[in-house]
N, C-alpha and C. Protein backbone atom coordinates (compact mmCIF):
# COMPACT_ATOMS: atom_id res chain seq x y z
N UNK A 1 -3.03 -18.24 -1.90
CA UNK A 1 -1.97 -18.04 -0.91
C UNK A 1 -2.57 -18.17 0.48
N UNK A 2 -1.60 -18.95 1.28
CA UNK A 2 -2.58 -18.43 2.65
C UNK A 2 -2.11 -17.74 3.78
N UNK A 3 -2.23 -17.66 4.72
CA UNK A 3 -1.86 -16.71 5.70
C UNK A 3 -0.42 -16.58 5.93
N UNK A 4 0.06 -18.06 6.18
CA UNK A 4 1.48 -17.70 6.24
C UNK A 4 2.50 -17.82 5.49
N UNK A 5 2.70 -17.51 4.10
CA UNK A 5 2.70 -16.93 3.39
C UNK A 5 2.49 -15.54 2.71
N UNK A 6 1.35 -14.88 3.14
CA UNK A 6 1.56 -14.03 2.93
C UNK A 6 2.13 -13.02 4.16
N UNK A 7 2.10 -13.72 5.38
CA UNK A 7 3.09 -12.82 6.39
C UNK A 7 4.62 -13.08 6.04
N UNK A 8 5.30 -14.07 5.30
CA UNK A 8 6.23 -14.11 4.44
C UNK A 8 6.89 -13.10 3.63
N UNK A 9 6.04 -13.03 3.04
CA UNK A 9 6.39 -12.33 1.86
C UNK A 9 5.86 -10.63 2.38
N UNK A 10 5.15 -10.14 2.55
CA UNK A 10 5.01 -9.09 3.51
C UNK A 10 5.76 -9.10 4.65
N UNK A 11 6.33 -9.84 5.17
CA UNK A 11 6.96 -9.57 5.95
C UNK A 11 8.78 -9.23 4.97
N UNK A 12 9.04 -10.22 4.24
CA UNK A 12 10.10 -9.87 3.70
C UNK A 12 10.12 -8.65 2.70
N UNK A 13 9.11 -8.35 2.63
CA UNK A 13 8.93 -6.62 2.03
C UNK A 13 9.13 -5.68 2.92
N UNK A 14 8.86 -5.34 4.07
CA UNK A 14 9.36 -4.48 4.94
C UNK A 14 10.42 -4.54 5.55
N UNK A 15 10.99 -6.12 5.62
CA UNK A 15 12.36 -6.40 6.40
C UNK A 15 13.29 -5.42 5.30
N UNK A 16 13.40 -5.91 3.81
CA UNK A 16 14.22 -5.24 3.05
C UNK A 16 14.03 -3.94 2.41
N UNK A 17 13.04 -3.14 2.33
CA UNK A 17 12.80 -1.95 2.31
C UNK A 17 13.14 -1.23 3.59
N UNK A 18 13.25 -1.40 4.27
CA UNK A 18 13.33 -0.37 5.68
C UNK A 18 15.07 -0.75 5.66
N UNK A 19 15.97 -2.35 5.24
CA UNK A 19 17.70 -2.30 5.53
C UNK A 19 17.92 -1.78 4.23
N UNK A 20 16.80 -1.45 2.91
CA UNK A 20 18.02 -0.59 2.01
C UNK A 20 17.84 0.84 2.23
N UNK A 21 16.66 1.30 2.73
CA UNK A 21 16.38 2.44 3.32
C UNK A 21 17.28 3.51 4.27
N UNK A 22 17.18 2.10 4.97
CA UNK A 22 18.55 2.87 6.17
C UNK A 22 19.54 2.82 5.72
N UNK A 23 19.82 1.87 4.72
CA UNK A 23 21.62 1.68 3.99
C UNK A 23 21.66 3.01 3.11
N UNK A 24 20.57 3.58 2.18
CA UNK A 24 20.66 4.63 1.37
C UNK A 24 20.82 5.70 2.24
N UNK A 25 19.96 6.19 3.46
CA UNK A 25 19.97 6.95 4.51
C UNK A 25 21.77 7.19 5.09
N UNK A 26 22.66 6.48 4.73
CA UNK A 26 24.08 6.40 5.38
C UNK A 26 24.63 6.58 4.02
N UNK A 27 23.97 6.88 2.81
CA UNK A 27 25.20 7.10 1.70
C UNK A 27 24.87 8.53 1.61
N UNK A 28 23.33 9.20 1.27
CA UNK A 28 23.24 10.52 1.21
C UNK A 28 21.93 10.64 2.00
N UNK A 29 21.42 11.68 2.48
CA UNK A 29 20.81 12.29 3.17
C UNK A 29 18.73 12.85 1.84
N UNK A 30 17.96 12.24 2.39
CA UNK A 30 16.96 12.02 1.42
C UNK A 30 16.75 13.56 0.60
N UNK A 31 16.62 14.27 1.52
CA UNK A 31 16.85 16.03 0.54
C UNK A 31 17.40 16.47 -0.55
N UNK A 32 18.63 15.43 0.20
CA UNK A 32 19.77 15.97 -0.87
C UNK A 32 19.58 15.16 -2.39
N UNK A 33 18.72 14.33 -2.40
CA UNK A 33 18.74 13.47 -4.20
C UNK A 33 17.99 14.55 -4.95
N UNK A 34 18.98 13.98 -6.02
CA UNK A 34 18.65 15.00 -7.34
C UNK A 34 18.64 14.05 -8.55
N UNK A 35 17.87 12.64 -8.28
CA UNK A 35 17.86 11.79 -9.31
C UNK A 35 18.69 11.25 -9.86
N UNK A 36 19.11 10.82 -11.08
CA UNK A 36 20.73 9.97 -11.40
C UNK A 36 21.27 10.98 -11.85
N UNK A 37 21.34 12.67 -11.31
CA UNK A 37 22.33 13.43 -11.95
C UNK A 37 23.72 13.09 -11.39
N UNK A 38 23.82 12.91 -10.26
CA UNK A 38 25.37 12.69 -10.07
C UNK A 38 25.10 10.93 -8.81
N UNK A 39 26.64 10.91 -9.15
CA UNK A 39 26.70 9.62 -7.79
C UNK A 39 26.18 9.20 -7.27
N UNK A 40 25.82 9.31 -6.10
CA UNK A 40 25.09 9.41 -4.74
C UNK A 40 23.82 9.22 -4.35
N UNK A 41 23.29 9.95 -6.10
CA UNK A 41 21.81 9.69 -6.04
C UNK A 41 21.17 8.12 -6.72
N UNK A 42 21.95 7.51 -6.96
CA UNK A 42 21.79 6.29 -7.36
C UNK A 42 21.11 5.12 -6.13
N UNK A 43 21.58 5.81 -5.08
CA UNK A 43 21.04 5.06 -3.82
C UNK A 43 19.50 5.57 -3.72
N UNK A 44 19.12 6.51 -3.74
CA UNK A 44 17.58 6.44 -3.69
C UNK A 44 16.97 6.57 -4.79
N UNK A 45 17.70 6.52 -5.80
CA UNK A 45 16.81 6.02 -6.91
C UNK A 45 16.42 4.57 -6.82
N UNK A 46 17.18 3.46 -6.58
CA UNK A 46 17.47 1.74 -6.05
C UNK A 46 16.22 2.09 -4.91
N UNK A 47 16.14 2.28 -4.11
CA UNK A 47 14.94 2.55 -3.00
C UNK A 47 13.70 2.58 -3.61
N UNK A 48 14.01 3.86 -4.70
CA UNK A 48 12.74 4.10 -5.16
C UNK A 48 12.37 3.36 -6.02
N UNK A 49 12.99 2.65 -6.61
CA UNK A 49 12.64 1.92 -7.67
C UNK A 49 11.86 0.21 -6.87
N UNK A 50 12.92 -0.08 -5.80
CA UNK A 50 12.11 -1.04 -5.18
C UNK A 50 11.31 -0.73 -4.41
N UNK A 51 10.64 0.08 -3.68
CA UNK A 51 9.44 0.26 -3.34
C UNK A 51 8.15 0.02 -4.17
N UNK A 52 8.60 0.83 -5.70
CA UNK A 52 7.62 0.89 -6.60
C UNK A 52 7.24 -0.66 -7.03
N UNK A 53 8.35 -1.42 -6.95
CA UNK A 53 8.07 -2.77 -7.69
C UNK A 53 7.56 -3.83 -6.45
N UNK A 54 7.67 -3.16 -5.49
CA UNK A 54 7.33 -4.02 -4.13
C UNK A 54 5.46 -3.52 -3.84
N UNK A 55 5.22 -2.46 -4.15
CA UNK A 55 3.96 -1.63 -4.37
C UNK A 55 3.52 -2.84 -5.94
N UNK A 56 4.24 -3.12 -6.84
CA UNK A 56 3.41 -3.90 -7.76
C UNK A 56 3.19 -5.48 -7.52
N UNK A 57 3.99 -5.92 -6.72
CA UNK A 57 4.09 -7.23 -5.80
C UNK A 57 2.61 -7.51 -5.17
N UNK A 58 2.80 -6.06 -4.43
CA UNK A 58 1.66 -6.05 -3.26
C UNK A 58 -0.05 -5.87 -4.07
N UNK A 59 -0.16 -5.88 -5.68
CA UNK A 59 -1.12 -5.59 -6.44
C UNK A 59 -1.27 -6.71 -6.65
N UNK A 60 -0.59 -7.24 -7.20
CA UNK A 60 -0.17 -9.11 -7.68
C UNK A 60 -1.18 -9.98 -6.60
N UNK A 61 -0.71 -9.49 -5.30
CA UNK A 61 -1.50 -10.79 -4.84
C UNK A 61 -2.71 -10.42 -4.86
N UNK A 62 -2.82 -9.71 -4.84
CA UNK A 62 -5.01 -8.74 -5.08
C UNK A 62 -5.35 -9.97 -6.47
N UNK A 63 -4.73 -9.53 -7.19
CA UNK A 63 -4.73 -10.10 -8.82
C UNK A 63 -4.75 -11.86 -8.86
N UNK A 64 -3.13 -12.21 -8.05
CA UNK A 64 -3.68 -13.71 -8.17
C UNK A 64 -4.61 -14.41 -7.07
N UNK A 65 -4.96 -13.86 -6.28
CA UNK A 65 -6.13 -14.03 -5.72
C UNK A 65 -7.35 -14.39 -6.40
N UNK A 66 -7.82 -13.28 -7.24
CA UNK A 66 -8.99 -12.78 -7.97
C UNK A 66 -8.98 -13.50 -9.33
N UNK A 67 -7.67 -14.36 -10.06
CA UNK A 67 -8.00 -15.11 -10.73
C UNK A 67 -7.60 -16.67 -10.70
N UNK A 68 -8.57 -17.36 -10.94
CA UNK A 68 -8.46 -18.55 -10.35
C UNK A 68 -7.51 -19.52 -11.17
N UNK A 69 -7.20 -19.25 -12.83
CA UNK A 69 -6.65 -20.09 -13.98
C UNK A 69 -5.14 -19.40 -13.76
N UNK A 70 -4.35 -21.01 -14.09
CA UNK A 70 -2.90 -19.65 -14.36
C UNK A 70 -2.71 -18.85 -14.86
N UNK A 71 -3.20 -19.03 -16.71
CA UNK A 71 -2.87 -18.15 -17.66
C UNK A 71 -2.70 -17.07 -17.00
N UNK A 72 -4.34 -16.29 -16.89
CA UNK A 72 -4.61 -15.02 -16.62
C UNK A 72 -3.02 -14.67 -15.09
N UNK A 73 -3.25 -15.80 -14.59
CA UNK A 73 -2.31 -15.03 -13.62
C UNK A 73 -0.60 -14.92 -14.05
N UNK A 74 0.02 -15.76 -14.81
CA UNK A 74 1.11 -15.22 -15.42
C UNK A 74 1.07 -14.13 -16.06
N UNK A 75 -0.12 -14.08 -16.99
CA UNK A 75 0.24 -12.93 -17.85
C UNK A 75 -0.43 -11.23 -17.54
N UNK A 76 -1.22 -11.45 -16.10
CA UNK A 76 -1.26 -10.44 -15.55
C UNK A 76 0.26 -9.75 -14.43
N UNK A 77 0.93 -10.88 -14.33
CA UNK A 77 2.11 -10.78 -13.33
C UNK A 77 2.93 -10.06 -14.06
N UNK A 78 3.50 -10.96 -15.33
CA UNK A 78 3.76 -10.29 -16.44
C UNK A 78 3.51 -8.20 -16.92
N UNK A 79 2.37 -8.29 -17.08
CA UNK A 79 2.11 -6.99 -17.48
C UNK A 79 2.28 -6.21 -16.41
N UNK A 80 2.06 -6.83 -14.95
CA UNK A 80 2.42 -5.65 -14.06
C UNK A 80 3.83 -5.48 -13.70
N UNK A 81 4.60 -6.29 -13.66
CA UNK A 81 6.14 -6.02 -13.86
C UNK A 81 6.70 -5.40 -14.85
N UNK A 82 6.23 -5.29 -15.80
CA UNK A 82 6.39 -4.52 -17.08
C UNK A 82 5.99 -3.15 -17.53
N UNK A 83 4.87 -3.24 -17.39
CA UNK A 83 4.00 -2.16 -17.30
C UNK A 83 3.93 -0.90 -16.19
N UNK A 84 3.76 -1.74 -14.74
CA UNK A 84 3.73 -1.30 -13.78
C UNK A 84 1.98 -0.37 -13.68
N UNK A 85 1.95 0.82 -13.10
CA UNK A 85 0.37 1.41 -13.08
C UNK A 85 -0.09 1.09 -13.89
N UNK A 86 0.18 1.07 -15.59
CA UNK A 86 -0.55 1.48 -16.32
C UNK A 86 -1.32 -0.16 -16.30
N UNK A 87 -0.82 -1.15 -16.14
CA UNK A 87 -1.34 -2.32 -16.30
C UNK A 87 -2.34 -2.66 -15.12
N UNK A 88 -2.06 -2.31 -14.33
CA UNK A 88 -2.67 -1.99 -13.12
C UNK A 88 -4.01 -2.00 -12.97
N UNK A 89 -4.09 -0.71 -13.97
CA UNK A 89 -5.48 0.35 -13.66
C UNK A 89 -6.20 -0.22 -14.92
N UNK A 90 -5.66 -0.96 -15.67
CA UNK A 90 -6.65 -1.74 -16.75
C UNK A 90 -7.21 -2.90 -16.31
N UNK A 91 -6.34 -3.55 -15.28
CA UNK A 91 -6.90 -4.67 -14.80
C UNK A 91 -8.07 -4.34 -13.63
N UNK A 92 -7.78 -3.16 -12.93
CA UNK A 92 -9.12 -2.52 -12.50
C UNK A 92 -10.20 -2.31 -12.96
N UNK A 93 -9.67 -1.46 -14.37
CA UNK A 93 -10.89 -0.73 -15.04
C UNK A 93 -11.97 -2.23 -16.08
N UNK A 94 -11.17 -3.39 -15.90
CA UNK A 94 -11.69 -4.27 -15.87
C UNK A 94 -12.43 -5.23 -15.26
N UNK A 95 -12.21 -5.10 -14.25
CA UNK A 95 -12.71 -5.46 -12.76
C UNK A 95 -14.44 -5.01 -13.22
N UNK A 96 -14.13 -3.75 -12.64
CA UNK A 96 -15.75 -2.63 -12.76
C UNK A 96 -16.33 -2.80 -13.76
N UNK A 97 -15.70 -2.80 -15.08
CA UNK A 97 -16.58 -3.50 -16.27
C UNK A 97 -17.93 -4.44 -16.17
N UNK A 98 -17.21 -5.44 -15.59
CA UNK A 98 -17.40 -6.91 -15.30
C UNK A 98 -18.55 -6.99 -13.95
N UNK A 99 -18.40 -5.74 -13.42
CA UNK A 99 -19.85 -6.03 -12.37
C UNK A 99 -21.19 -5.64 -13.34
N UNK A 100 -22.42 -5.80 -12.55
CA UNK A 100 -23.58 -6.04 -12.76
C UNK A 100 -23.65 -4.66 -12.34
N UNK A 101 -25.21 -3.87 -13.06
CA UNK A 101 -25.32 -2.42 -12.46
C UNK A 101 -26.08 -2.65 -10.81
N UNK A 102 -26.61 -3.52 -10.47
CA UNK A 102 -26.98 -4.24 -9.59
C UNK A 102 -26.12 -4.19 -8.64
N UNK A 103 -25.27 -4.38 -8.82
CA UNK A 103 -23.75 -5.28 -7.54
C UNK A 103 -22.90 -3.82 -7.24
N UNK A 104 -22.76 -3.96 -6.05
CA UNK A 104 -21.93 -2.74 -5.45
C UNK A 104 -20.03 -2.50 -6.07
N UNK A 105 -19.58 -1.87 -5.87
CA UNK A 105 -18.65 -1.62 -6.01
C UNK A 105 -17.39 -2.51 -5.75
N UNK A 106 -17.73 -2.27 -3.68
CA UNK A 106 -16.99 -3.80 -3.36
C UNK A 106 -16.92 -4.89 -3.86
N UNK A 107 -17.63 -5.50 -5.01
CA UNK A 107 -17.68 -7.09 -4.93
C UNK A 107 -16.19 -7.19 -5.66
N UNK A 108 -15.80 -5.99 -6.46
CA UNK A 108 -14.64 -6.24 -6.99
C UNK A 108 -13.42 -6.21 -6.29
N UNK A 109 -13.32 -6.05 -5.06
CA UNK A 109 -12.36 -6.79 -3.87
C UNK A 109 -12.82 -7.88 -3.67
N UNK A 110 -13.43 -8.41 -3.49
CA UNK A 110 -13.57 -9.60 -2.87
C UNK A 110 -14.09 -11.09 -3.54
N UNK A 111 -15.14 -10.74 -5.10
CA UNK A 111 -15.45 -11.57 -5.56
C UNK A 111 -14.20 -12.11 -6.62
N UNK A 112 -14.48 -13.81 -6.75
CA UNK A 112 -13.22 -14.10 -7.28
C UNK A 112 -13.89 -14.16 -8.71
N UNK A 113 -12.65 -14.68 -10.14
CA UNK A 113 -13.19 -14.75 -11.11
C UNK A 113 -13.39 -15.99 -11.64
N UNK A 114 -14.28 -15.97 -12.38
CA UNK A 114 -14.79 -17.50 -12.64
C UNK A 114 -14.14 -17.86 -14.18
C-alpha cells in the first residue's frame, strides 16, 4: 500500500466513525446504553461494533504489509474478520516465534516475510 492510500482509508475511518458517533450521540446519550436490552441501545452497539472491526482493518494493514504472497494475505484477512483478537494474537504469537534468539523484538514490526 502506499502513502496515499493509506491516508484514504485512514482517513475514511475517522471520517465515518466520528458521523456515526455523533449520529448515535443524537439517538441516546453514551451512559445511558445498556447493550441490546432495549431500543436505543442498538445505536452504540453499531458504533461499537464498527470501531472494533475498523480496529481489525487497522491490524490488516500491519499483516498485509508483512506478507508478501496473497494466499497468506487473504486468508489472514479472512481470519481476522472472523475471528477478530483471537486471530490476531496468533498471527503475533507467530510473528515472535519466527525471530532468531539473536534479533530484537522490533524486527517483527518492521521485517517483512519471505
Amino acid at each position: 500500500m502506499n502513502r496515499t492510500a493509506l491516508r484514504i482509508l485512514f482517513g475514511a475511518i475517522f471520517l465515518s466513525l466520528f458521523a456515526y458517533t455523533t449520529y448515535a450521540s443524537t439517538r441516546q446519550a453514551i451512559f445511558d446504553w445498556q447493550g441490546l436490552v432495549s431500543e436505543p441501545d442498538k445505536w452504540w452497539t453499531l458504533a461499537t461494533l464498527m470501531d472494533a472491526y475498523y480496529g481489525f482493518l487497522t491490524f490488516y494493514v500491519w499483516v498485509f504489509y508483512k506478507e508478501l504472497r496473497w494466499l497468506p494475505r487473504v486468508a489472514w484477512f479472512i481470519a481476522i474478520m472472523l475471528l477478530g483478537n483471537m486471530a490476531m494474537s496468533v498471527y503475533v504469537l507467530r510473528q515472535i516465534a519466527k525471530l532468531r534468539d539473536d534479533e530484537p523484538v522490533e524486527h517483527i514490526l518492521i521485517q517483512r516475510n519471505a
